[in-house]
PDB file of N, CA and C in Angstrom:
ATOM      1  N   UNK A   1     -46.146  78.602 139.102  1.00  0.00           N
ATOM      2  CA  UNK A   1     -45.149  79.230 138.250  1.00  0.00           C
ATOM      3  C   UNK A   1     -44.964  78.457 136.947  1.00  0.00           C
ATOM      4  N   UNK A   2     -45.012  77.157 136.861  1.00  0.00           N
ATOM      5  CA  UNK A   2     -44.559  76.086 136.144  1.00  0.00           C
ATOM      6  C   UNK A   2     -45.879  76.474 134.959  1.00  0.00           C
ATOM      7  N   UNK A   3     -47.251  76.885 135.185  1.00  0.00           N
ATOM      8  CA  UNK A   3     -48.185  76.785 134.886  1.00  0.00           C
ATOM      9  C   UNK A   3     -48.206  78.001 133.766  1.00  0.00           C
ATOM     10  N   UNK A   4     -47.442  79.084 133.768  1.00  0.00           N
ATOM     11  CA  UNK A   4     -47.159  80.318 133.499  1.00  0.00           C
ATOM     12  C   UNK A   4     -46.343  79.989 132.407  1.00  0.00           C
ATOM     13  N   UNK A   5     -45.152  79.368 132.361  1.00  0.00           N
ATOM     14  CA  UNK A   5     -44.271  78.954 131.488  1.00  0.00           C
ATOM     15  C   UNK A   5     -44.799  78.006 130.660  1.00  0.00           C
ATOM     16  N   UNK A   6     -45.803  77.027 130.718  1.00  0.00           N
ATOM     17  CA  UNK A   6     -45.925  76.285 129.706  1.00  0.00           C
ATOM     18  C   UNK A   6     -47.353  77.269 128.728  1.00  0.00           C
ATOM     19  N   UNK A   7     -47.841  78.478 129.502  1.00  0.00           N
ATOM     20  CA  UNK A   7     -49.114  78.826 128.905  1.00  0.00           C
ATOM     21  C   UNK A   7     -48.077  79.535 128.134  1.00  0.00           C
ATOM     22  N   UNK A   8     -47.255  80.292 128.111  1.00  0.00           N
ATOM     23  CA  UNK A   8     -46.434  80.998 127.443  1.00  0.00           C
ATOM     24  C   UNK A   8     -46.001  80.958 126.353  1.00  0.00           C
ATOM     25  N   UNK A   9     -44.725  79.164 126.793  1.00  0.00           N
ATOM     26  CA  UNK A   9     -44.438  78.316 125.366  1.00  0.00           C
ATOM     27  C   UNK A   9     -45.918  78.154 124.654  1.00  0.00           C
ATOM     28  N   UNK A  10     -46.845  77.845 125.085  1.00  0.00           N
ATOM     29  CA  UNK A  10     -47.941  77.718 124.126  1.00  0.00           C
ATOM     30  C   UNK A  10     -48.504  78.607 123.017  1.00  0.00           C
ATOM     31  N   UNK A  11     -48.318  79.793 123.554  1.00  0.00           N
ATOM     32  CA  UNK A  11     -48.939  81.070 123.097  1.00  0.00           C
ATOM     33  C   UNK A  11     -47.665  81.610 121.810  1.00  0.00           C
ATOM     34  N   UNK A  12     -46.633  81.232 122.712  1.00  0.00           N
ATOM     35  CA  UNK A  12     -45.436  82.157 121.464  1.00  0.00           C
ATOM     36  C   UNK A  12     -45.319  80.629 120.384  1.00  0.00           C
ATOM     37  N   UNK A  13     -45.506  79.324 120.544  1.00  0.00           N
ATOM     38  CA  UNK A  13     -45.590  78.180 119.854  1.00  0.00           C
ATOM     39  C   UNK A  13     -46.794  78.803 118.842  1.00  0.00           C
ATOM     40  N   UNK A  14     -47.523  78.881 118.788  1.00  0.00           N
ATOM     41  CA  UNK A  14     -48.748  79.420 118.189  1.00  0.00           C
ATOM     42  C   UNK A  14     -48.744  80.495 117.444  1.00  0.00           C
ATOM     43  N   UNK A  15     -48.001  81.381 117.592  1.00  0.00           N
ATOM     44  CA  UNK A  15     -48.041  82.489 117.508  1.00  0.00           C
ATOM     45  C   UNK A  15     -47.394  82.266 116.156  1.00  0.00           C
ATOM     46  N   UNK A  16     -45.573  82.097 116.632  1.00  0.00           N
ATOM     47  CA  UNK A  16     -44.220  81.421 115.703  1.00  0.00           C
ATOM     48  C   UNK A  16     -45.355  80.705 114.760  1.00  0.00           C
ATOM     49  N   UNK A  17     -46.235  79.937 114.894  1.00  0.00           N
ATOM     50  CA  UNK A  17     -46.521  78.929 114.141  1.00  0.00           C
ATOM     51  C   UNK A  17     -47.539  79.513 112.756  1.00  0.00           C
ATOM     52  N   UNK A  18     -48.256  80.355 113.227  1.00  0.00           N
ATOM     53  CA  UNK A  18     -49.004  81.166 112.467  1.00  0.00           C
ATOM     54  C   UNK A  18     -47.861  82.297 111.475  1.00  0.00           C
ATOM     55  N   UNK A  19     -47.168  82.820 112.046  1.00  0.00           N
ATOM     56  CA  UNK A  19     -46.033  83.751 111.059  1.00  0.00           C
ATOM     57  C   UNK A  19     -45.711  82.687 110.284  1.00  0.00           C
ATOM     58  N   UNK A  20     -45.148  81.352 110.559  1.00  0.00           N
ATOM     59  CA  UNK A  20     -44.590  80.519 109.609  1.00  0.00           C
ATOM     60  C   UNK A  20     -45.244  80.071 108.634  1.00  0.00           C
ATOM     61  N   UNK A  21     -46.931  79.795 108.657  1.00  0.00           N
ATOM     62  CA  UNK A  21     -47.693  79.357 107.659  1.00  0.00           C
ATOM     63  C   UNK A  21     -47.999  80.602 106.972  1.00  0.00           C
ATOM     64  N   UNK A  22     -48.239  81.529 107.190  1.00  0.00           N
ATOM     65  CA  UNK A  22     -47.990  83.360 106.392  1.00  0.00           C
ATOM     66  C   UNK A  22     -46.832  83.286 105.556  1.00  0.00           C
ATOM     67  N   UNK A  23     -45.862  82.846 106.335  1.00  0.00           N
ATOM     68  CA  UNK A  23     -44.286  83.289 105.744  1.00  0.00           C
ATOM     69  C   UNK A  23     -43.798  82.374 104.481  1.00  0.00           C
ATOM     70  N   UNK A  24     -44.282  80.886 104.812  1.00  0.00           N
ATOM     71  CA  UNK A  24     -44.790  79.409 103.766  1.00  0.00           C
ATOM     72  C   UNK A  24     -45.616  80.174 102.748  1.00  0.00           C
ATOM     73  N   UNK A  25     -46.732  80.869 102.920  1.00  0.00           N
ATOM     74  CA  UNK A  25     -47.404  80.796 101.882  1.00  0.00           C
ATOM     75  C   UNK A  25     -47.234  81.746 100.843  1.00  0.00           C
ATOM     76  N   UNK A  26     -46.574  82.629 101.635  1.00  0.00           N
ATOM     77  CA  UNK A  26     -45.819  83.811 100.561  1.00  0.00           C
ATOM     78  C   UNK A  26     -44.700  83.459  99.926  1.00  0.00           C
ATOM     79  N   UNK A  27     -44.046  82.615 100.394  1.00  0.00           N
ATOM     80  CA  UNK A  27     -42.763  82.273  99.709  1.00  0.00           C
ATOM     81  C   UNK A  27     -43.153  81.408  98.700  1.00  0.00           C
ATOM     82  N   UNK A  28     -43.873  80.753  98.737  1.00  0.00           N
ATOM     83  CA  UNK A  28     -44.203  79.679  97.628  1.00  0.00           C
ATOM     84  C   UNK A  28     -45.079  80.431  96.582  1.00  0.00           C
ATOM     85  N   UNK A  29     -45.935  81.374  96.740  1.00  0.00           N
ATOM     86  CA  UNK A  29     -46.546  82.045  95.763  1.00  0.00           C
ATOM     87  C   UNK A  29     -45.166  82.842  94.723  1.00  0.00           C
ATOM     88  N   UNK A  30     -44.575  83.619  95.760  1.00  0.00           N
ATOM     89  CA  UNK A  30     -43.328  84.381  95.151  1.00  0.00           C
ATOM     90  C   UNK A  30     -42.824  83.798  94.170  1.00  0.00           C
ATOM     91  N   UNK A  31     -42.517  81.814  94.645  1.00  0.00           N
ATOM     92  CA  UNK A  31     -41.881  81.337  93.390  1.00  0.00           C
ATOM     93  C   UNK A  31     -42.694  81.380  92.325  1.00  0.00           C
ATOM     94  N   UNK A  32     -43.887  80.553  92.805  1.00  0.00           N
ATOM     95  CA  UNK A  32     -44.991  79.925  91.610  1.00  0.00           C
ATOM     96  C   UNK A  32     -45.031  80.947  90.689  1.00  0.00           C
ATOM     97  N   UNK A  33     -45.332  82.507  91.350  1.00  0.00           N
ATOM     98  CA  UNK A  33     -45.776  83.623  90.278  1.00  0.00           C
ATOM     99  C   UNK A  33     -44.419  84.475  89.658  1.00  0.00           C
ATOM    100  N   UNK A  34     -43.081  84.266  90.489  1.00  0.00           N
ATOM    101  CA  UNK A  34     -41.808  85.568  89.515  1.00  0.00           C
ATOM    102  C   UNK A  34     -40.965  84.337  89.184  1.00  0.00           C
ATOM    103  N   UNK A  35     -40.637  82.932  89.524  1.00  0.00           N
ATOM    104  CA  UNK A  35     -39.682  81.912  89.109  1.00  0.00           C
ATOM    105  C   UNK A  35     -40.091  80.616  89.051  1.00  0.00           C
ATOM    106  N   UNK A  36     -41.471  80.888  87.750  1.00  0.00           N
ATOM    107  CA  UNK A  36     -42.296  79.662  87.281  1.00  0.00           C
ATOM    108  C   UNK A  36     -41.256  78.445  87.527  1.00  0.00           C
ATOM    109  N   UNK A  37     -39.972  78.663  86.295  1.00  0.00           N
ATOM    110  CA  UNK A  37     -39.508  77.594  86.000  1.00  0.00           C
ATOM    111  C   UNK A  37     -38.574  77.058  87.290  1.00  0.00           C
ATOM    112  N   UNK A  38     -37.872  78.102  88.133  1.00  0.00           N
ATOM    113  CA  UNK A  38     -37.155  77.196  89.389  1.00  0.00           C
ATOM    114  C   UNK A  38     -38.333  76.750  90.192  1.00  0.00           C
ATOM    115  N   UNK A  39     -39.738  76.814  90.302  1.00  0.00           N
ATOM    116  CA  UNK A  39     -41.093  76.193  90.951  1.00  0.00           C
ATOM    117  C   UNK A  39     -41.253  75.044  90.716  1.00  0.00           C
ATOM    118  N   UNK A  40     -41.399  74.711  89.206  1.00  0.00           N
ATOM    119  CA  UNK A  40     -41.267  73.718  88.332  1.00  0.00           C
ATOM    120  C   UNK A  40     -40.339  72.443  88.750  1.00  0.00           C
ATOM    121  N   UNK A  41     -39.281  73.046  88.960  1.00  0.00           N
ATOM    122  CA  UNK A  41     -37.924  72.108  88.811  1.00  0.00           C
ATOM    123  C   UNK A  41     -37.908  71.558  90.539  1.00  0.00           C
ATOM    124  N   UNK A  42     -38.762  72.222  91.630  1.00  0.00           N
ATOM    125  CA  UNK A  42     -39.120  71.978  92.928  1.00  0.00           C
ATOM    126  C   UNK A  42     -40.352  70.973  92.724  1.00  0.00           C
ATOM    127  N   UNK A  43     -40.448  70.299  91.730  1.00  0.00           N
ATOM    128  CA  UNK A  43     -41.982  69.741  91.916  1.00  0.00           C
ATOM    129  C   UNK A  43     -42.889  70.180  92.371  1.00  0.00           C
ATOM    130  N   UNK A  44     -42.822  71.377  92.196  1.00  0.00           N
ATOM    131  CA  UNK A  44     -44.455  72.580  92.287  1.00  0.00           C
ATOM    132  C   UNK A  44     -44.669  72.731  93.176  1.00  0.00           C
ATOM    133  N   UNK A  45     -43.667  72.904  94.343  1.00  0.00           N
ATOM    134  CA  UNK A  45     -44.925  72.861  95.854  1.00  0.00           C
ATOM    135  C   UNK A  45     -45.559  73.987  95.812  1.00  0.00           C
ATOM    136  N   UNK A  46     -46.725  73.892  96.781  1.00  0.00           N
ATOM    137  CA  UNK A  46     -47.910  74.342  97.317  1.00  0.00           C
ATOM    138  C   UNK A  46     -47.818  74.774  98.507  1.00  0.00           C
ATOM    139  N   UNK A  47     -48.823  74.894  99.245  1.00  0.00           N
ATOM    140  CA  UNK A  47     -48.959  75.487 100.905  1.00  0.00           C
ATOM    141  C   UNK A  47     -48.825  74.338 101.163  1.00  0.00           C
ATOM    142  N   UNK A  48     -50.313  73.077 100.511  1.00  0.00           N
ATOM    143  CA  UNK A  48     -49.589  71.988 101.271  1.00  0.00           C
ATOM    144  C   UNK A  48     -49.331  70.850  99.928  1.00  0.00           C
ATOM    145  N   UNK A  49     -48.035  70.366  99.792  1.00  0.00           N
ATOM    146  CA  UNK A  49     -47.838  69.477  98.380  1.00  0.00           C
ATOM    147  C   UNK A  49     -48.454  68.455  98.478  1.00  0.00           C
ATOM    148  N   UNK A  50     -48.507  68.305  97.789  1.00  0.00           N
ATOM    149  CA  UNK A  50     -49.090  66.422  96.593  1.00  0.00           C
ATOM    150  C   UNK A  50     -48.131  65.540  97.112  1.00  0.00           C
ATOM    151  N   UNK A  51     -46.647  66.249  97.358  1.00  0.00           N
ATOM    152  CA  UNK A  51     -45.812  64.941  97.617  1.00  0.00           C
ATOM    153  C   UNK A  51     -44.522  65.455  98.215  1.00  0.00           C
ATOM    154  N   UNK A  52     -44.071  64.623  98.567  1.00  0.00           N
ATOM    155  CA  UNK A  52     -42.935  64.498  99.662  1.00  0.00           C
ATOM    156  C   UNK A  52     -42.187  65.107  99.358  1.00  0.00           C
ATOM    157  N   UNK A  53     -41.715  64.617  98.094  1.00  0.00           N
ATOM    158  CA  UNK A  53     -40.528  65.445  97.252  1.00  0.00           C
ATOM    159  C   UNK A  53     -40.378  66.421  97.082  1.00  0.00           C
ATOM    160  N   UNK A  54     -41.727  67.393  96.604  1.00  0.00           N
ATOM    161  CA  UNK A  54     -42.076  68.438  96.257  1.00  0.00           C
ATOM    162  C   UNK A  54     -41.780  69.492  98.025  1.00  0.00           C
ATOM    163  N   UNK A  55     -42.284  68.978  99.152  1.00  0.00           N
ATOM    164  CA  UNK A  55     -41.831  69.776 100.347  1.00  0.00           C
ATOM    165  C   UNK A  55     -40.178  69.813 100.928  1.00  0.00           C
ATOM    166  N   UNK A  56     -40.006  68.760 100.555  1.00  0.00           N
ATOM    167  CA  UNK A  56     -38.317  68.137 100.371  1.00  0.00           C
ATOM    168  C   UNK A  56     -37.157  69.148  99.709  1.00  0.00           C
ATOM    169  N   UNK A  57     -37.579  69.152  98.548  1.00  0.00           N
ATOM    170  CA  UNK A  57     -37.225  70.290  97.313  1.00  0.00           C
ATOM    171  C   UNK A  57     -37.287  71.295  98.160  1.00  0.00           C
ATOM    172  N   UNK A  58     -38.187  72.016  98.235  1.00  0.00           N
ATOM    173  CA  UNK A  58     -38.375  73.565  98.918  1.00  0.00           C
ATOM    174  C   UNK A  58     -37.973  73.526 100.047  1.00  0.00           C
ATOM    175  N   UNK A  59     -37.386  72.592 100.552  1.00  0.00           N
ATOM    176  CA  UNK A  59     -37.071  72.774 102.082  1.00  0.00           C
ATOM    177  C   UNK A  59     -35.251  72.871 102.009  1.00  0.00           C
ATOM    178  N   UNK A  60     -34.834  71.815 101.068  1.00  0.00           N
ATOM    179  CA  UNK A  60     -33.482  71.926 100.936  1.00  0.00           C
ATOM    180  C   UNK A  60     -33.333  73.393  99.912  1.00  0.00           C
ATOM    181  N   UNK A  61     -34.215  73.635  99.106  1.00  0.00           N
ATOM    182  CA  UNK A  61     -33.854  74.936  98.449  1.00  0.00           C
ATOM    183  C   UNK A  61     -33.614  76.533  99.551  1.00  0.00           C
ATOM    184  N   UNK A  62     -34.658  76.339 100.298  1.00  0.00           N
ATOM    185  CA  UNK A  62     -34.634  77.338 101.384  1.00  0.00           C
ATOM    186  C   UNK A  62     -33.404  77.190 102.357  1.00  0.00           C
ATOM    187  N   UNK A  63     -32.813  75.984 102.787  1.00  0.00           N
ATOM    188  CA  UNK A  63     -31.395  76.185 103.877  1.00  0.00           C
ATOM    189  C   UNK A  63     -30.416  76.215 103.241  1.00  0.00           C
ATOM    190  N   UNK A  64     -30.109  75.738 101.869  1.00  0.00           N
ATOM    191  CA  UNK A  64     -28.989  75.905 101.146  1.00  0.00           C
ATOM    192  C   UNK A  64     -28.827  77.237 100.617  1.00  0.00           C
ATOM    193  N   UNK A  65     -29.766  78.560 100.908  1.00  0.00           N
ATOM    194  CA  UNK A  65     -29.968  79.387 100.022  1.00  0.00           C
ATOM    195  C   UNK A  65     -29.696  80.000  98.824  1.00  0.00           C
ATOM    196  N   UNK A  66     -30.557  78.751  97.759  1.00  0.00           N
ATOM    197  CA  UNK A  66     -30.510  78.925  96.863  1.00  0.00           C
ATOM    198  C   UNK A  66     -31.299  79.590  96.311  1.00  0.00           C
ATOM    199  N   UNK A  67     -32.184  79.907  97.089  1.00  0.00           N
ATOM    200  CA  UNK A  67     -33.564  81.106  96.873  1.00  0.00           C
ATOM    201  C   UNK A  67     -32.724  82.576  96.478  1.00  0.00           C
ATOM    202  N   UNK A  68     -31.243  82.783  96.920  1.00  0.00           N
ATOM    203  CA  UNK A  68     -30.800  84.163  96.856  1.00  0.00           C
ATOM    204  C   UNK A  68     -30.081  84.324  95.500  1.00  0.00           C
ATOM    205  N   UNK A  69     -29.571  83.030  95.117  1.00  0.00           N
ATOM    206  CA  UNK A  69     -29.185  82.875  93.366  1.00  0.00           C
ATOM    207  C   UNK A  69     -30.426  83.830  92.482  1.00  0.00           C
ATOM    208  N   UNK A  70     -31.703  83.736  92.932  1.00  0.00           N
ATOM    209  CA  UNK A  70     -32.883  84.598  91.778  1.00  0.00           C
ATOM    210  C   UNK A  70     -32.694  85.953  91.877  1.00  0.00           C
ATOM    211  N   UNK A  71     -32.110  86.941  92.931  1.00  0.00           N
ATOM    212  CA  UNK A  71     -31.836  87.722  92.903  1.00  0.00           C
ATOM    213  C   UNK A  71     -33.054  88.567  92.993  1.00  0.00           C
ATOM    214  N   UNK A  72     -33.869  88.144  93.785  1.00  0.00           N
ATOM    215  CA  UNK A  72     -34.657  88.590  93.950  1.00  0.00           C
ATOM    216  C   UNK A  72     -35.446  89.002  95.008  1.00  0.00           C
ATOM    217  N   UNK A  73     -35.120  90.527  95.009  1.00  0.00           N
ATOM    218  CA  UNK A  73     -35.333  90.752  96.814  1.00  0.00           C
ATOM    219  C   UNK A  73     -36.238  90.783  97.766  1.00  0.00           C
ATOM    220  N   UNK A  74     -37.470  90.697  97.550  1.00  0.00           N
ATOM    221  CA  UNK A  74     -38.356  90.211  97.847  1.00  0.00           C
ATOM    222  C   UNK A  74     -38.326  88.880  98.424  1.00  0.00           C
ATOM    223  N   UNK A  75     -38.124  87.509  97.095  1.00  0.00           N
ATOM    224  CA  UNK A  75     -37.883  86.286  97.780  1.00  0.00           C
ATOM    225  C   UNK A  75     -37.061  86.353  99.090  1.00  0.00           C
ATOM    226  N   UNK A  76     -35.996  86.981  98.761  1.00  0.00           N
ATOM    227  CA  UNK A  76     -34.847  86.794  99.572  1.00  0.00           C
ATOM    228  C   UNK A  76     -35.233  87.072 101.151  1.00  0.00           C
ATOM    229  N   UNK A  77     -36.307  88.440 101.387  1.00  0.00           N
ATOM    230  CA  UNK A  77     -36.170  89.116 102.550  1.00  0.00           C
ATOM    231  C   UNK A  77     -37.489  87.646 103.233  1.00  0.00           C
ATOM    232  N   UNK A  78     -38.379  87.518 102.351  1.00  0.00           N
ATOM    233  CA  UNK A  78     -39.167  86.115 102.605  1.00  0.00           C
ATOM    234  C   UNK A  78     -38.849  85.073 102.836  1.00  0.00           C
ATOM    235  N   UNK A  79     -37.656  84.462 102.212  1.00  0.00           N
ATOM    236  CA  UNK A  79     -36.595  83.135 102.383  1.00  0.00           C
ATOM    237  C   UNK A  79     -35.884  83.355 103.778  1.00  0.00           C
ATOM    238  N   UNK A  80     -35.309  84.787 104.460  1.00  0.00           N
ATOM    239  CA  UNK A  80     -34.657  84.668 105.368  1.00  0.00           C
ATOM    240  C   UNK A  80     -35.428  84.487 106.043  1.00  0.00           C
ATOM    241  N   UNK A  81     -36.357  85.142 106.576  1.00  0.00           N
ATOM    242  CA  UNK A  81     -37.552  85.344 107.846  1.00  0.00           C
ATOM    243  C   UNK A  81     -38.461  84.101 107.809  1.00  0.00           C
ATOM    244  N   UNK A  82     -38.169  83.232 106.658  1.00  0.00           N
ATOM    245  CA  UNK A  82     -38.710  81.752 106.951  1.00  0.00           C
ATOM    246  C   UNK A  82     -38.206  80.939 107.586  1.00  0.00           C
ATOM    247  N   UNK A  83     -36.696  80.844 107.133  1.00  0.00           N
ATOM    248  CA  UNK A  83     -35.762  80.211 107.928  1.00  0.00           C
ATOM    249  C   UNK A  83     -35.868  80.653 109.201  1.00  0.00           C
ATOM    250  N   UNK A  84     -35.755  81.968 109.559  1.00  0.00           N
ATOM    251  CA  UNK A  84     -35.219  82.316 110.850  1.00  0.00           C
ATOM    252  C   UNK A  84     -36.809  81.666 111.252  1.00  0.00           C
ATOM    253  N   UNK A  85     -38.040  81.755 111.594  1.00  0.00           N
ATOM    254  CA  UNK A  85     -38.996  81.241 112.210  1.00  0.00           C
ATOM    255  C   UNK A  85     -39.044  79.658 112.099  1.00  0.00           C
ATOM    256  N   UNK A  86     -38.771  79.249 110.875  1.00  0.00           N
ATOM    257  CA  UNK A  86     -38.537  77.753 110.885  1.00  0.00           C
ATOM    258  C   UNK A  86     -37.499  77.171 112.266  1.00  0.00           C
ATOM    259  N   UNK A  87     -36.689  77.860 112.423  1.00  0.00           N
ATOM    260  CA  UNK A  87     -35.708  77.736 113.754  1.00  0.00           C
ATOM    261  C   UNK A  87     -35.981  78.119 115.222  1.00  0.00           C
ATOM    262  N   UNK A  88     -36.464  79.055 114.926  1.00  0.00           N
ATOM    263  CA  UNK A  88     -37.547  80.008 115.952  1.00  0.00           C
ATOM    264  C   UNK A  88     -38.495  78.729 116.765  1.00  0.00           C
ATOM    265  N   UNK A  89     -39.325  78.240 115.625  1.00  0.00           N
ATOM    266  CA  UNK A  89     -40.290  77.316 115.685  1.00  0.00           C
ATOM    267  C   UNK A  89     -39.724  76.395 116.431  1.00  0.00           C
ATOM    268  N   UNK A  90     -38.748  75.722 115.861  1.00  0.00           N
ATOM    269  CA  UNK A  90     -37.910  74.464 116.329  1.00  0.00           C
ATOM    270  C   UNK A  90     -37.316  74.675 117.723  1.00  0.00           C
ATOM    271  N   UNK A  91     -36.740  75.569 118.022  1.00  0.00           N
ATOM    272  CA  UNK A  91     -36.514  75.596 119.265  1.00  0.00           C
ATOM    273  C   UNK A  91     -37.778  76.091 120.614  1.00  0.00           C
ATOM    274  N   UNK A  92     -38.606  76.717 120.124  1.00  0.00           N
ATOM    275  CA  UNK A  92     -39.368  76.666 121.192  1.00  0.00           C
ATOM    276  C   UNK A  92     -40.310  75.453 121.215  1.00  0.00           C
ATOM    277  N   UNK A  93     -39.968  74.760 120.369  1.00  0.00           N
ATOM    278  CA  UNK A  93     -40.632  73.167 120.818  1.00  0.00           C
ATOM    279  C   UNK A  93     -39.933  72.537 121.771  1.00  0.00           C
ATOM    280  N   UNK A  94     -38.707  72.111 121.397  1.00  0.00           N
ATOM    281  CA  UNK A  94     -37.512  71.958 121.847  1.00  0.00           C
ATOM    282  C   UNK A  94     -37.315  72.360 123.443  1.00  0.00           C
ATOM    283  N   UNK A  95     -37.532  73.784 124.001  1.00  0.00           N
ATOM    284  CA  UNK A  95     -37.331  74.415 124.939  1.00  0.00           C
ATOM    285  C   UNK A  95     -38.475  73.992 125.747  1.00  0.00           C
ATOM    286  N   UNK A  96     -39.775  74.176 125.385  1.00  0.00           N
ATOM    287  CA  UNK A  96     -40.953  73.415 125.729  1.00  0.00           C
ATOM    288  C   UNK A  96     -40.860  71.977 126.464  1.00  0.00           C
ATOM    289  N   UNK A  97     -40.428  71.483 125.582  1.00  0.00           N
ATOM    290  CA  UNK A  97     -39.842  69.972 125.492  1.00  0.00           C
ATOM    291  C   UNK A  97     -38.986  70.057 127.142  1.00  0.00           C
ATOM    292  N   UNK A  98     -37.853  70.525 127.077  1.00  0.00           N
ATOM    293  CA  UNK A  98     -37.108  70.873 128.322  1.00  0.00           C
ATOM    294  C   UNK A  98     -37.813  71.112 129.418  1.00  0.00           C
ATOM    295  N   UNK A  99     -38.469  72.118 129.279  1.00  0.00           N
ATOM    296  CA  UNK A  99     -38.751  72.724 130.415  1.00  0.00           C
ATOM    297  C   UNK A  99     -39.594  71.998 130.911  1.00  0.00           C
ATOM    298  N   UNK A 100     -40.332  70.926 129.851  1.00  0.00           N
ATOM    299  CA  UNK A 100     -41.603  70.026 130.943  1.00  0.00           C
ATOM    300  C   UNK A 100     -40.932  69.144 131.748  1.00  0.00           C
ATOM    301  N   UNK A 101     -39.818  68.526 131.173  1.00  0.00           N
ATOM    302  CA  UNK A 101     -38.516  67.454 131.637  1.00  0.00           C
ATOM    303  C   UNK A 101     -38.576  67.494 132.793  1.00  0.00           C
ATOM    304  N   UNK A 102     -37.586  68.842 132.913  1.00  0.00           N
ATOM    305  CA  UNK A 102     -36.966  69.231 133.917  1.00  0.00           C
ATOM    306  C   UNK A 102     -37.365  69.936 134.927  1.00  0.00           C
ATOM    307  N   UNK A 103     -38.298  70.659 134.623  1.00  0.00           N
ATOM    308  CA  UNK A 103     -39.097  71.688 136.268  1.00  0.00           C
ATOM    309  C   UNK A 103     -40.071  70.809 136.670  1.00  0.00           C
TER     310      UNK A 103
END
């Protein structure tokens, strides 16, 4: 049974994990190409940045949602469904995590 549940977490881990690098890479194009200059002011990130700061930036820009200040609905419907899988993500690690613990 135990064997079932971790192939599971694996599969929806994977899964979550793939929407999130889709969901990353659209959101960051969105900026780069309709809000050059708030991209800019993020230290340019990328899919994957040059630097710390630059993933840092976009990471506090995305939970503070300041992505919804551009008014731009597109970003916006992309900014939520990042977050929500960014969390998504996090907890089925998390739950994973548990369930090896404890069963």
């Amino acid at each position: 049974m135990s064997k079932e549940f971790v192939l599971m977490f694996t599969g929806a881990i994977a899964t979550v994990g793939v929407w999130l690098a889709v969901l990353h890479i659209r959101f960051v194009n969105l900026l780069e190409n309709n809000h050059e200059e708030k991209w800019n002011n993020l230290d340019k990130p990328k899919i994957v940045s040059k630097t710390i700061r630059a993933e840092r930036n976009l990471f506090r820009f995305l939970f503070s949602d300041e992505y919804r200040e551009l008014k731009n609905p597109v970003l916006t419907m992309v900014g939520d469904d990042l977050k929500f899988a960014h969390r998504l993500f996090l907890s089925l690690i998390v739950l994973s995590f548990l369930f090896s613990v404890f069963v």
